[in-house]
Protein backbone atom coordinates (compact mmCIF):
# COMPACT_ATOMS: atom_id res chain seq x y z
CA UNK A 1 -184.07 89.48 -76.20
CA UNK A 2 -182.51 92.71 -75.38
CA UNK A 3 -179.14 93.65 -76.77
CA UNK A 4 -175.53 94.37 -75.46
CA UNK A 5 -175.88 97.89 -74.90
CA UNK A 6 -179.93 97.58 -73.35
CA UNK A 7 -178.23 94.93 -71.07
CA UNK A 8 -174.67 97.24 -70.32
CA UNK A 9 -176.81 99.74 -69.58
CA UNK A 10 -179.30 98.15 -67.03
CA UNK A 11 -175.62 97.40 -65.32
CA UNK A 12 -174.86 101.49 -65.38
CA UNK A 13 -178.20 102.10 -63.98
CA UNK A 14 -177.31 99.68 -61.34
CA UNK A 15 -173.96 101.84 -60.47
CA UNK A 16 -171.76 98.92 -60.16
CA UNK A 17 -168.27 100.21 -59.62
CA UNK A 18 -166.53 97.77 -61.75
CA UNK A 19 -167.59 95.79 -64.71
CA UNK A 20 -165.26 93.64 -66.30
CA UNK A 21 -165.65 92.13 -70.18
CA UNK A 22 -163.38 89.53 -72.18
CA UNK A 23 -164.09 89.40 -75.58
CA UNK A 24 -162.16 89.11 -78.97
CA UNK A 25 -164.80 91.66 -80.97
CA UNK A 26 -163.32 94.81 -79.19
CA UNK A 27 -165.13 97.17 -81.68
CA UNK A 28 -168.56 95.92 -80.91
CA UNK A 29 -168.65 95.82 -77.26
CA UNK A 30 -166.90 99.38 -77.10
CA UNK A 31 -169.76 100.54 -79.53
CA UNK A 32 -172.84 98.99 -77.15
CA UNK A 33 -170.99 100.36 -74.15
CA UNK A 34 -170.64 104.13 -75.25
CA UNK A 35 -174.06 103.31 -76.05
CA UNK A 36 -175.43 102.78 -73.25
CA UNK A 37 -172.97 105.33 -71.58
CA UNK A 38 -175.32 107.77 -73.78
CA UNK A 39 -178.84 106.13 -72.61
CA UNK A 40 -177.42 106.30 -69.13
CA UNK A 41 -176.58 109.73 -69.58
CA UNK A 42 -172.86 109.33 -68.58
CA UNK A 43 -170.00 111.10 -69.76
CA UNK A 44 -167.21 108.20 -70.93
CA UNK A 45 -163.13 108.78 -70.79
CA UNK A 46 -161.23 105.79 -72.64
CA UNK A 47 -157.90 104.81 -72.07
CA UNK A 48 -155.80 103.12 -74.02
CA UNK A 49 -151.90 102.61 -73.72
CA UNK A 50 -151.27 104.17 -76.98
CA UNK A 51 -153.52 107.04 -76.83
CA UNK A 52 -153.96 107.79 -72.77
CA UNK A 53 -157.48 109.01 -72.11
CA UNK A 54 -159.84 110.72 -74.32
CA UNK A 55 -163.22 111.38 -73.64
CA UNK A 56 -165.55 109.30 -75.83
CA UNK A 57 -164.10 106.41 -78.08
CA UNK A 58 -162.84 108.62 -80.84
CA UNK A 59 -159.42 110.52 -80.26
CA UNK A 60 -158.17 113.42 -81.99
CA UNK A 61 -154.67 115.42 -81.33
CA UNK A 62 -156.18 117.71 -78.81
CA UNK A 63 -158.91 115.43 -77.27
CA UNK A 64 -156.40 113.04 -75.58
CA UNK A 65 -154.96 114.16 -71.69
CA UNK A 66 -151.32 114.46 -72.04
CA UNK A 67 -149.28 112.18 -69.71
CA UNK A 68 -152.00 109.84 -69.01
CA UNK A 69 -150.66 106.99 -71.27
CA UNK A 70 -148.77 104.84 -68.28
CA UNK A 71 -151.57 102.88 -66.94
CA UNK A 72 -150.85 104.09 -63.72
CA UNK A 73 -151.20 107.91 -64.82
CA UNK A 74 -154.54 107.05 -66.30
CA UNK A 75 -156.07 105.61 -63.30
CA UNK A 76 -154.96 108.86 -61.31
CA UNK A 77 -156.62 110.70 -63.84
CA UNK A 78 -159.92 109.23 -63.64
CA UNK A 79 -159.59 108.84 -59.71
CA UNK A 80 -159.64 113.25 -60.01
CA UNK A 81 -161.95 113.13 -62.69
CA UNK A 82 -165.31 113.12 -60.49
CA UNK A 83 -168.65 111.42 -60.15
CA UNK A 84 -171.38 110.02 -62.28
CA UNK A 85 -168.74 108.98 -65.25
CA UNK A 86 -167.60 105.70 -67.02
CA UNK A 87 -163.89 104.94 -67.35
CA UNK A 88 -163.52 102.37 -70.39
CA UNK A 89 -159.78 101.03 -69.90
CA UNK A 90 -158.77 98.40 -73.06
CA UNK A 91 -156.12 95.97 -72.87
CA UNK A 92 -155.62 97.20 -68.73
CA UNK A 93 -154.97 93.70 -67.12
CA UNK A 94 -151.55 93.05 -68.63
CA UNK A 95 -150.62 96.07 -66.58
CA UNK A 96 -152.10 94.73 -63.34
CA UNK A 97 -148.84 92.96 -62.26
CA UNK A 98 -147.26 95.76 -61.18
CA UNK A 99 -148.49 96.64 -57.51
CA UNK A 100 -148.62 100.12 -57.98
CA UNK A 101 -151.19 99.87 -61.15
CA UNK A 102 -153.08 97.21 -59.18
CA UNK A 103 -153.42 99.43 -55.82
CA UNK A 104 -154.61 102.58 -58.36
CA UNK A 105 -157.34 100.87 -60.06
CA UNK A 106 -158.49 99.82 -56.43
CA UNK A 107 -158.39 102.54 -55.14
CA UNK A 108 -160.08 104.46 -58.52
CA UNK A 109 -162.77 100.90 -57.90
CA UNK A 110 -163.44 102.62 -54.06
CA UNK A 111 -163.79 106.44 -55.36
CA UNK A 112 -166.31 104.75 -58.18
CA UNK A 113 -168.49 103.28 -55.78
CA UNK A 114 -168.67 106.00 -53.30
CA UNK A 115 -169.08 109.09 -56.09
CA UNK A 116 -171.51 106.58 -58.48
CA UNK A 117 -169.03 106.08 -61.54
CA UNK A 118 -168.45 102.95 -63.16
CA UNK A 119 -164.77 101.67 -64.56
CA UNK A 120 -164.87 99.11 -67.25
CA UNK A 121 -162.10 96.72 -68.20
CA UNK A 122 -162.51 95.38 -71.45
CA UNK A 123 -159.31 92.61 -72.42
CA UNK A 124 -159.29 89.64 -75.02
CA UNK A 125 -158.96 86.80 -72.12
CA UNK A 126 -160.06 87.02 -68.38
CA UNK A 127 -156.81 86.86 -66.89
CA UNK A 128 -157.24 89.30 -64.07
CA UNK A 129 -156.20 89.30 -60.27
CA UNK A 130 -158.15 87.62 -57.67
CA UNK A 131 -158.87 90.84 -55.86
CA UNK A 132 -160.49 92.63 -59.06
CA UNK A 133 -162.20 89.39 -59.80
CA UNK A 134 -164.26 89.34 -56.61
CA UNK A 135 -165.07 93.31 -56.88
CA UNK A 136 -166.14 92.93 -60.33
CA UNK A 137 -169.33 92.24 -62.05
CA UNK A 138 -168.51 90.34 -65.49
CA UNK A 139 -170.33 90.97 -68.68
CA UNK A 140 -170.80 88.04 -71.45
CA UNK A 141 -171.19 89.93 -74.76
CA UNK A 142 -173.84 87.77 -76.60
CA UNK A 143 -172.71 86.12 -79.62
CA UNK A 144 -175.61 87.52 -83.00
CA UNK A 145 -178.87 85.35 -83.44
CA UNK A 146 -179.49 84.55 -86.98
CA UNK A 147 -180.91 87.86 -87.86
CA UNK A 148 -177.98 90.01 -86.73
CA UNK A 149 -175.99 87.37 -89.10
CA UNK A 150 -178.14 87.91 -92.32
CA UNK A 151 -177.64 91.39 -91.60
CA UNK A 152 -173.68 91.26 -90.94
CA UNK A 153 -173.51 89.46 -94.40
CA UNK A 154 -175.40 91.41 -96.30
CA UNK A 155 -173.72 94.40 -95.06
CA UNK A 156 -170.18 93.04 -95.69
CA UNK A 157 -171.20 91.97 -99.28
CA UNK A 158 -172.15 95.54 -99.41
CA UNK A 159 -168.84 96.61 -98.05
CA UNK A 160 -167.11 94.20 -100.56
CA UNK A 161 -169.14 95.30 -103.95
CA UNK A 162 -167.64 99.03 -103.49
CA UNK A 163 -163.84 97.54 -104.37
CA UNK A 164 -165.58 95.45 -106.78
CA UNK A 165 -168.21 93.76 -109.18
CA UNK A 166 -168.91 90.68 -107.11
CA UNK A 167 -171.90 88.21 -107.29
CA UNK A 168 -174.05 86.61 -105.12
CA UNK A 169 -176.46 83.75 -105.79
CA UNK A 170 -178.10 82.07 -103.28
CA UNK A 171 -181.38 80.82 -102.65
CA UNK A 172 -183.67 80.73 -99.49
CA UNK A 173 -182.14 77.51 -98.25
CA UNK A 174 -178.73 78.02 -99.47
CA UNK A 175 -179.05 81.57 -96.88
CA UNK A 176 -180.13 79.44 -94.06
CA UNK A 177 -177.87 77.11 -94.86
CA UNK A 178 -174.84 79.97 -94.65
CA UNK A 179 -176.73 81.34 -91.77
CA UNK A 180 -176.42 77.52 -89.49
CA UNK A 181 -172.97 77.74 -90.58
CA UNK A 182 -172.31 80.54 -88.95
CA UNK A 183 -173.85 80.30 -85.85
CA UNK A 184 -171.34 80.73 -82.89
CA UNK A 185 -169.29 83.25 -84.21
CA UNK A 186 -168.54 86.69 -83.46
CA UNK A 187 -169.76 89.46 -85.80
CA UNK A 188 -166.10 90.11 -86.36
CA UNK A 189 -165.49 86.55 -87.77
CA UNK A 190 -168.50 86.14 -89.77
CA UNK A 191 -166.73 88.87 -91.39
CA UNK A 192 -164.05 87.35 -92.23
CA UNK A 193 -165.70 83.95 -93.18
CA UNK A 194 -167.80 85.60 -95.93
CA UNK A 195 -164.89 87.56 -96.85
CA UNK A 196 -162.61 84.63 -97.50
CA UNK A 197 -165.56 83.20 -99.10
CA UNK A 198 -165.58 85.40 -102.15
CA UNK A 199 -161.76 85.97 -102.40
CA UNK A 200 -160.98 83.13 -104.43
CA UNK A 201 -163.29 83.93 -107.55
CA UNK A 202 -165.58 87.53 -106.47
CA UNK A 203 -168.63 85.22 -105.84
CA UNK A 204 -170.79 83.59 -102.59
CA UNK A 205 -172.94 81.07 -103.96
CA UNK A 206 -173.78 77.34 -102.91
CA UNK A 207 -170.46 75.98 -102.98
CA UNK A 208 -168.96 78.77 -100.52
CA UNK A 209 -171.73 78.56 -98.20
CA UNK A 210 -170.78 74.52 -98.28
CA UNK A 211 -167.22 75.50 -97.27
CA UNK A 212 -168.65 77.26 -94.52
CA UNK A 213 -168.90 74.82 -91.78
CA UNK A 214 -165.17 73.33 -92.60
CA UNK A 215 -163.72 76.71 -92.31
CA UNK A 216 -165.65 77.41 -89.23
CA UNK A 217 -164.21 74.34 -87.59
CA UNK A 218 -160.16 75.61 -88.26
CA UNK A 219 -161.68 79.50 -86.90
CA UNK A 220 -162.93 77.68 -83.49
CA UNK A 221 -160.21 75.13 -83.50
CA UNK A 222 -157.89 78.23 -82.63
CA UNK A 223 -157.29 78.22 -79.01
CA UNK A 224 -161.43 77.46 -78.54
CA UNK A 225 -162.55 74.43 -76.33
CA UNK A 226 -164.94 73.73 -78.68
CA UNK A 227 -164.54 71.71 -82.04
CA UNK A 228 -167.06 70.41 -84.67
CA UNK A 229 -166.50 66.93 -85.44
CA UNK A 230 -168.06 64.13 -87.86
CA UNK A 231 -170.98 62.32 -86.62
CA UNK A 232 -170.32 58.81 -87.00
CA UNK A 233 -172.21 56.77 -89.81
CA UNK A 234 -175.98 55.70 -89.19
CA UNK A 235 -175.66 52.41 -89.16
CA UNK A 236 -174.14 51.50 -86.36
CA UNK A 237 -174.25 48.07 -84.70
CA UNK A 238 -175.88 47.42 -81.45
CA UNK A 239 -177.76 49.98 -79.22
CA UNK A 240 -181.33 49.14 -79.90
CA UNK A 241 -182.83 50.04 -76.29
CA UNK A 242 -180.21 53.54 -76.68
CA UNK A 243 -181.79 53.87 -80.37
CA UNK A 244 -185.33 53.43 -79.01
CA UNK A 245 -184.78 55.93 -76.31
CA UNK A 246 -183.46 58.48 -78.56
CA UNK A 247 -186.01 58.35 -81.15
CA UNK A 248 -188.52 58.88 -78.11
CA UNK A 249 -186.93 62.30 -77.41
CA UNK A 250 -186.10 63.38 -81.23
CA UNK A 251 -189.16 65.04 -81.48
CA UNK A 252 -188.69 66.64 -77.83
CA UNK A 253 -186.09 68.58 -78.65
CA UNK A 254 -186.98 70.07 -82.44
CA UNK A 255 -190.42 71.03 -80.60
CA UNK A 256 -190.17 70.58 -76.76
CA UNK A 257 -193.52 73.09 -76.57
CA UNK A 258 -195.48 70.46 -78.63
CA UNK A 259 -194.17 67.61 -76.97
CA UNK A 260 -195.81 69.13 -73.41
CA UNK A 261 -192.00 69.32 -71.69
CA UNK A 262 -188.50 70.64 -71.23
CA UNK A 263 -186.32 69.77 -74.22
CA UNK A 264 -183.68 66.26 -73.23
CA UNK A 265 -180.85 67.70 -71.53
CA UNK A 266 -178.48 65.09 -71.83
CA UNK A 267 -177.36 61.23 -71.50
CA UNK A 268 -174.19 59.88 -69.52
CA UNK A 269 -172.88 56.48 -71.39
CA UNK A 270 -171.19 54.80 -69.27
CA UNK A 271 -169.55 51.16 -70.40
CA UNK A 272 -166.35 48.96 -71.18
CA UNK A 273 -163.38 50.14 -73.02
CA UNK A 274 -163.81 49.52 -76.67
CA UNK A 275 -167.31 48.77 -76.56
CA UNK A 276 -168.36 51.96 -78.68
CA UNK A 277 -169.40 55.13 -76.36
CA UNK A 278 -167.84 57.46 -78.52
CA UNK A 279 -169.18 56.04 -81.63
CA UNK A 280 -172.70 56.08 -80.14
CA UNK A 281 -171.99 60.07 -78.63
CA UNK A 282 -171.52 60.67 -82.63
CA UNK A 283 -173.87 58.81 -83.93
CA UNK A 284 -176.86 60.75 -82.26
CA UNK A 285 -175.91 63.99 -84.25
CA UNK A 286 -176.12 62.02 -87.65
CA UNK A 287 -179.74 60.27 -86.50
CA UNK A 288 -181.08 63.84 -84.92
CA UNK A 289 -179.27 65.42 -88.34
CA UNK A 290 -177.69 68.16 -85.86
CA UNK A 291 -174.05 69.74 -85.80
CA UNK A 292 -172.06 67.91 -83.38
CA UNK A 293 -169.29 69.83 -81.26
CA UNK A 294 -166.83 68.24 -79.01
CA UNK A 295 -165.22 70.21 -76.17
CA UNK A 296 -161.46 69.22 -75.84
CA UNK A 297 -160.71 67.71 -72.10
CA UNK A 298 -156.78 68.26 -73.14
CA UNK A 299 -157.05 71.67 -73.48
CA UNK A 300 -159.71 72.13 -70.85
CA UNK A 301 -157.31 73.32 -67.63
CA UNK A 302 -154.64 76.59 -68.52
CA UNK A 303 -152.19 77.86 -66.31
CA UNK A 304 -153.44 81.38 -66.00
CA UNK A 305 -155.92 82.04 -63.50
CA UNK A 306 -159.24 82.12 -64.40
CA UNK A 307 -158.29 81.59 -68.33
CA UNK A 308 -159.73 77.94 -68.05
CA UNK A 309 -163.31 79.23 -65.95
CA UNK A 310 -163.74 81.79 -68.97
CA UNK A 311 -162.70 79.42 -71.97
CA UNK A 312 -165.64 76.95 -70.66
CA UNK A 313 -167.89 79.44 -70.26
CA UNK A 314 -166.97 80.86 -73.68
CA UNK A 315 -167.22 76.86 -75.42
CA UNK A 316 -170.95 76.35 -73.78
CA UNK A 317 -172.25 80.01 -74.68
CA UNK A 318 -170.28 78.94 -78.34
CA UNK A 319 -172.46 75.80 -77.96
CA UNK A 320 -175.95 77.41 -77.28
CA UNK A 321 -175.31 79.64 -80.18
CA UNK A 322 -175.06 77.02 -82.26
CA UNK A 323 -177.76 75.14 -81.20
CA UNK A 324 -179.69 73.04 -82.03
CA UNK A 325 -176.76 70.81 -81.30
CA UNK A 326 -175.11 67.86 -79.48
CA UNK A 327 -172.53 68.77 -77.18
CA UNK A 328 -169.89 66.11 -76.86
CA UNK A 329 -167.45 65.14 -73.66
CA UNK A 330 -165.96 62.03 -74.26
CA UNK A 331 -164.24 60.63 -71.00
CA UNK A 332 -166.05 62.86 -69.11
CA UNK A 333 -163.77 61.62 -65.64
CA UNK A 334 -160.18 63.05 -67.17
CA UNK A 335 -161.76 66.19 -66.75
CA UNK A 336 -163.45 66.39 -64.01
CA UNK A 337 -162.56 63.24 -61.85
CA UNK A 338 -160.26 65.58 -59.29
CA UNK A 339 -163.37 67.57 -58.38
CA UNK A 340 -164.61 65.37 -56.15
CA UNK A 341 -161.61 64.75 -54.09
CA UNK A 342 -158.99 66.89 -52.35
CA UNK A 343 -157.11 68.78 -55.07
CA UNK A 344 -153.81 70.35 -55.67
CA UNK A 345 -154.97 73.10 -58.03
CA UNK A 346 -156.28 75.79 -55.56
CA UNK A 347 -160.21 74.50 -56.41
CA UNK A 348 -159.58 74.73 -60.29
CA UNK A 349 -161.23 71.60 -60.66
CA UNK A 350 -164.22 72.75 -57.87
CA UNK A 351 -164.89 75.90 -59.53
CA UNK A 352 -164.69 74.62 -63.48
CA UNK A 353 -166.89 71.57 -62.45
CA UNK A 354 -169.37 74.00 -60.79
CA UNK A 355 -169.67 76.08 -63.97
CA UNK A 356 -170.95 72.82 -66.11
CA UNK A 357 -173.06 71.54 -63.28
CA UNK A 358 -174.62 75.20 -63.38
CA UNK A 359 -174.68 75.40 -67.43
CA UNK A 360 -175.94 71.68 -67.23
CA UNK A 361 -179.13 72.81 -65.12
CA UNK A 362 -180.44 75.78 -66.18
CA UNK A 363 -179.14 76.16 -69.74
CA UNK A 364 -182.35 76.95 -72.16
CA UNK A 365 -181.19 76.55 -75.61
CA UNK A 366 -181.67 72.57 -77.19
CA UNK A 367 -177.91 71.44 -76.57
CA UNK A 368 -177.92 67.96 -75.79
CA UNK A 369 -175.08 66.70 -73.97
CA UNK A 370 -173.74 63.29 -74.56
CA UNK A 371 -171.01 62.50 -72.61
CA UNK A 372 -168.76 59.05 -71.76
CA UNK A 373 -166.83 57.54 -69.38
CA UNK A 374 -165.03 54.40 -68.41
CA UNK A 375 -164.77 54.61 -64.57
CA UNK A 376 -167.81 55.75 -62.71
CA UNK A 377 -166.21 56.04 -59.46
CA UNK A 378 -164.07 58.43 -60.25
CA UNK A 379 -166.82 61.26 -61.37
CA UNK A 380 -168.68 63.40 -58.61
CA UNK A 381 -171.96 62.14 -57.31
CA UNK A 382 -172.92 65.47 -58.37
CA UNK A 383 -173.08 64.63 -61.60
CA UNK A 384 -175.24 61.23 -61.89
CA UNK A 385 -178.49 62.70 -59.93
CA UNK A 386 -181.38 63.48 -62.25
CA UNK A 387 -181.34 66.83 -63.46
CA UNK A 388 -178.05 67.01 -64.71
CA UNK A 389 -178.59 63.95 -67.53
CA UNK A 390 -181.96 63.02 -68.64
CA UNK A 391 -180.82 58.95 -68.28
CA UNK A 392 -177.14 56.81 -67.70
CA UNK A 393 -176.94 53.93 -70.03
CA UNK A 394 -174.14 51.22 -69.87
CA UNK A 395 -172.74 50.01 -73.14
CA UNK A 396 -171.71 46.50 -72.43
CA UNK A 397 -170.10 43.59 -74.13
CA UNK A 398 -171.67 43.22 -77.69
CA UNK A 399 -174.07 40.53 -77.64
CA UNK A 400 -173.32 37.57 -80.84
CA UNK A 401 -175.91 39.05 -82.85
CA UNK A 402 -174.47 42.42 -82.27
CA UNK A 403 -170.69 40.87 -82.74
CA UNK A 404 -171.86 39.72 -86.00
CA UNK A 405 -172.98 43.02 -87.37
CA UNK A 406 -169.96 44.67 -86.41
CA UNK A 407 -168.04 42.08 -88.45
CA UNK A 408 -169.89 42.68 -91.04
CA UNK A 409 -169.96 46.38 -90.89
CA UNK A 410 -166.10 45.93 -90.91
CA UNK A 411 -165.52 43.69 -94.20
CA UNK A 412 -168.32 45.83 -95.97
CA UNK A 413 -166.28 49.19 -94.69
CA UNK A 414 -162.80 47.78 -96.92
CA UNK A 415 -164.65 46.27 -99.59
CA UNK A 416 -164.86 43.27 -98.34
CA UNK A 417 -168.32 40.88 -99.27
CA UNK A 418 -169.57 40.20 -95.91
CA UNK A 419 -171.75 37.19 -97.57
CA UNK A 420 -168.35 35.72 -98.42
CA UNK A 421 -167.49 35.38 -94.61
CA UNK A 422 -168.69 32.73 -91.93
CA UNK A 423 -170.01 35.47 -89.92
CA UNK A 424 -171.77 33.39 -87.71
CA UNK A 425 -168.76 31.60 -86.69
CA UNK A 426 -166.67 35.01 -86.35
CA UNK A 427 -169.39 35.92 -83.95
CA UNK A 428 -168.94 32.93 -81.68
CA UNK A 429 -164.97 33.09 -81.58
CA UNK A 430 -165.51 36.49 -80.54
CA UNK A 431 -167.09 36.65 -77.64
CA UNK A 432 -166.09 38.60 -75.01
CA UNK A 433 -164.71 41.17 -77.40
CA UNK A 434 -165.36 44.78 -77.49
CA UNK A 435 -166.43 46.25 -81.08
CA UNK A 436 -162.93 47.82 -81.00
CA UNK A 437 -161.55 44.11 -80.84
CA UNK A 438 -163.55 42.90 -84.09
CA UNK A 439 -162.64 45.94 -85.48
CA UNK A 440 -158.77 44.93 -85.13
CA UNK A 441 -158.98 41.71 -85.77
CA UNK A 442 -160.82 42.37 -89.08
CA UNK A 443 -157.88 45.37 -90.03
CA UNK A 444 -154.82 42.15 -89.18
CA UNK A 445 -157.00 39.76 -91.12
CA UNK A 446 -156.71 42.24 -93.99
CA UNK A 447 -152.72 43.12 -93.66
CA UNK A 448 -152.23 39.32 -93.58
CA UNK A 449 -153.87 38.16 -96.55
CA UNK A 450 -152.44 41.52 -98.67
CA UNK A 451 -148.92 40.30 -97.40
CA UNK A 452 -149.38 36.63 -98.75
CA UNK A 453 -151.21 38.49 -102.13
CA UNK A 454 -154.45 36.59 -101.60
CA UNK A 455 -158.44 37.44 -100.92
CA UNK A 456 -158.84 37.73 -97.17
CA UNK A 457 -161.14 34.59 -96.12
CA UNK A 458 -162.99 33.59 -92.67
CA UNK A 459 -160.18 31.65 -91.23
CA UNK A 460 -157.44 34.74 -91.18
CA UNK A 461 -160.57 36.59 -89.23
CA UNK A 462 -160.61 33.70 -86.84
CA UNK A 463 -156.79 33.96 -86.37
CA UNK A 464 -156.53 37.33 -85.62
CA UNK A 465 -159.04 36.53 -83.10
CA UNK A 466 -157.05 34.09 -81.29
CA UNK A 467 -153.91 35.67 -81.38
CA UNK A 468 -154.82 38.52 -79.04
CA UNK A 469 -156.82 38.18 -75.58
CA UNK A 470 -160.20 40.54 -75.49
CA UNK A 471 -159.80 43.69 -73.00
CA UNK A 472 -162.53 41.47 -71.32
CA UNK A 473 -160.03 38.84 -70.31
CA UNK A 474 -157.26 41.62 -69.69
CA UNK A 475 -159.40 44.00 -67.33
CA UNK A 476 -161.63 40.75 -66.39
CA UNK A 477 -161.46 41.89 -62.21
CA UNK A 478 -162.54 45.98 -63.47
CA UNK A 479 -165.40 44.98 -66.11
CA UNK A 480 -166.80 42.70 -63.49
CA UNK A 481 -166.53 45.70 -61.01
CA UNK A 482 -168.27 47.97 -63.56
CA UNK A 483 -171.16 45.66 -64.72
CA UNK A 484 -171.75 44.73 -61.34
CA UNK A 485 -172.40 48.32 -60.18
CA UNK A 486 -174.23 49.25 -63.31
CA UNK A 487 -176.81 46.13 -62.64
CA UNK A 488 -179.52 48.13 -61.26
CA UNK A 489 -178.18 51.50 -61.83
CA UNK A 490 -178.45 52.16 -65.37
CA UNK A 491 -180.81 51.47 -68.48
CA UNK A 492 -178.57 49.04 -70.98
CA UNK A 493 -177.80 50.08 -74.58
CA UNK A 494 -178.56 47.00 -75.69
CA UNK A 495 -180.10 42.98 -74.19
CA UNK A 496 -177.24 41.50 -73.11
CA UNK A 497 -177.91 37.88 -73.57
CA UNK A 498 -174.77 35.99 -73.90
CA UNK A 499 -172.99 38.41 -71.71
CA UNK A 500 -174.81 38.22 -68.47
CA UNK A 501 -173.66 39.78 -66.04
């Protein structure tokens, strides 16, 4: 795979006038573009607000042009400066609201392409104007492999042990271990991890590389899409023909070569309220035994322009980097539902839509997406055609066997003995019920009993059950719409015999 400055440099070969880069490891990128400034034999001038321009990336008292620091200064500079050169500009775009700034760098954009220079904005988001969006050619600085990680750790151990005696013990494992746990972060914040690592008592050994992961999670959580989550515990009721289908493809995607096709892409689960989508989405990471990362729909749309494109793209090239993983979208439709209609958000929805549908089809590294929803209607046709998910599978009504082992999973869950229970006739007052139901019912049983001071028994069970109607009964008209249109259209998680539909 070539690297950031091989690949910044093809792009100064190819004269493009403007390249534009978002990225929060500033020191990096700078370092592969002056790189490949040098391969490309171009002379670079950097501007920076604080410093005006320079020529290179390191300024000294007499290097910098005096009078360049106003951003609009700088741009005149460079637009004197000649052919054949780079102009690195950091932190330009909070600048570009002022017209005059915006018409100089267009203008300095025009002189670029007609004398053969190249001007490079490099800014921690991607908020820029429409107009320099269009002109520009956007660079994704890749996130390291698992070599280039090794190799940042080691070398910030190194960095540490000259403040310091410091110890490391780790074996093989324990370094790939670190190494998986670190996957999807910038070279900046693996850092940081490993330094935080060895604050507390001057050593990195198994129990910091088991902290890893958890302190990853608050690092992404921090104004990233993406989120690792729990998978959900293995033995989870109901699913069997989901289960079956899965285990088909496990092998697939650990060696999709050997298996003699692509890796599984994906699997829509579409299904009643309640009846456990989400449970099954996190259940697949804990039977493949892969990290599984969510991508918040809350936080998907922002109200800067392009901020929302970039922080999707960021969260699936976050995703690949992690891989092998399962990508999570639960309610798939919140997100995405206004795409295919008329929208009020200037083609927000179009264009964020378009950049998963994209990722969803030609994306090579073994993400598998799992995502649910609760009204198919409201999703793009887009989306359901094969290609985008490998299969759709509706997650129906539990059937009574299926009832019954989520009633038991229940008690057993808050120490309750299951054998002590008439689960069989639990089963048959539930029906109709969603997992979720049982799951309530069982929790009110509990707070009952505890009020009166007594063992919970079968009949406060069956009570709960009665007192509340099943989301069956209180959607009855929009199940029946949904089962109807899944009859034919989807595989079924599970036989569903006493729920016919």
């Amino acid at each position: 795979m070539a690297t950031d400055r091989e690949r910044f440099a093809t792009l100064l070969r190819a004269r493009h006038p403007l390249i534009t880069v978002a990225t929060g490891d500033e020191d990096r990128v700078v370092e592969a573009i002056v790189g490949a400034a040098v391969d490309s034999a171009r002379r670079i001038h950097t501007w920076t607000v604080v410093r005006g321009i320079f020529e290179g990336v390191f300024d000294v008292d007499h290097g910098a042009v005096a009078g360049t620091e106003q951003a609009g200064a700088g741009l005149r500079w460079c637009w004197q400066a000649g052919g054949g050169q780079v102009f690195l500009f950091l932190d330009l775009s909070p600048h570009l609201g002022n017209d005059v700034v915006l018409r100089a760098l267009r203008e300095l954009v025009s002189r670029a392409a007609t004398l053969g220079s190249t001007v490079v904005l490099v800014d921690p988001g991607d908020v820029l104007p429409d107009v320099i969006m269009r002109e520009s050619v956007a660079f994704a600085p890749a996130l390291p492999d698992d070599q280039e990680i090794i190799a940042v750790v080691r070398a910030t151990l190194t960095r540490l042990k000259l403040d310091k005696p410091l110890a490391v013990d780790l074996t093989q494992e324990q370094t790939r271990a670190a190494v998986r746990a670190l996957r999807g972060l910038s070279r900046s914040q693996v850092r940081r991890l490993v330094a935080d690592a060895m604050a507390a008592d001057d050593r990195f050994d198994a129990s910091d590389v088991a902290g890893l992961g958890a302190a990853r999670s608050r690092l992404l959580g921090r104004g990233s899409l993406l989120e690792t989550v729990i998978g959900a515990p293995a033995d989870l009721a109901g699913g069997a023909r989901l289960k079956q289908w899965l285990e088909l493809r496990r092998q697939a995607i650990e060696a999709p070569a050997a298996a003699g096709c692509a890796a599984p892409r994906g699997v829509l689960l579409l299904g009643v309220p309640g009846s456990g989508k989400s449970l099954c989405a996190r259940a697949v990471a804990t039977w493949w035994n892969r990290p599984l990362l969510r991508i918040d729909v809350g936080s998907l749309y922002n109200q800067f322009v392009g901020e929302s494109e970039r922080r999707l793209r960021d969260a699936l090239r976050q995703a690949e980097a992690m891989a092998p993983a399962v990508l999570w979208i639960d309610e798939i439709e919140k997100a995405f539902a206004s795409a295919a209609a008329q929208s009020t958000d200037g083609g927000l929805s179009q264009r964020m839509f378009g950049c998963l549908l994209t990722w969803m089809q030609e994306h090579q590294a073994p993400v598998f997406m799992v995502a649910t929803a609760n009204d198919i209607e409201a999703l793009p046709p887009e989306l359901l055609r094969k290609g985008r998910f490998d299969e759709i599978f509706f997650v129906d009504l539990p059937t009574a066997a299926v009832r019954r082992e989520i009633a038991r999973i229940h008690l057993e869950r808050r120490r309750a003995d299951p054998a002590a229970f008439d689960l069989e006739a639990i089963a048959m007052a539930s029906q109709g019920c969603t997992g979720a139901d049982i799951e309530a019912a069982v929790v009110s049983a509990l707070l009952a009993a505890g009020a009166g001071h007594r063992a919970v028994v079968t009949a406060d069970v069956l009570t709960a059950l009665g007192e509340s109607a099943p989301i069956s009964l209180l959607m009855h008209e929009r199940i029946a719409a949904l089962r109807a249109w899944a009859r034919g259209r989807c595989r079924f998680a599970d036989d569903p015999e006493d729920a016919p539909i």
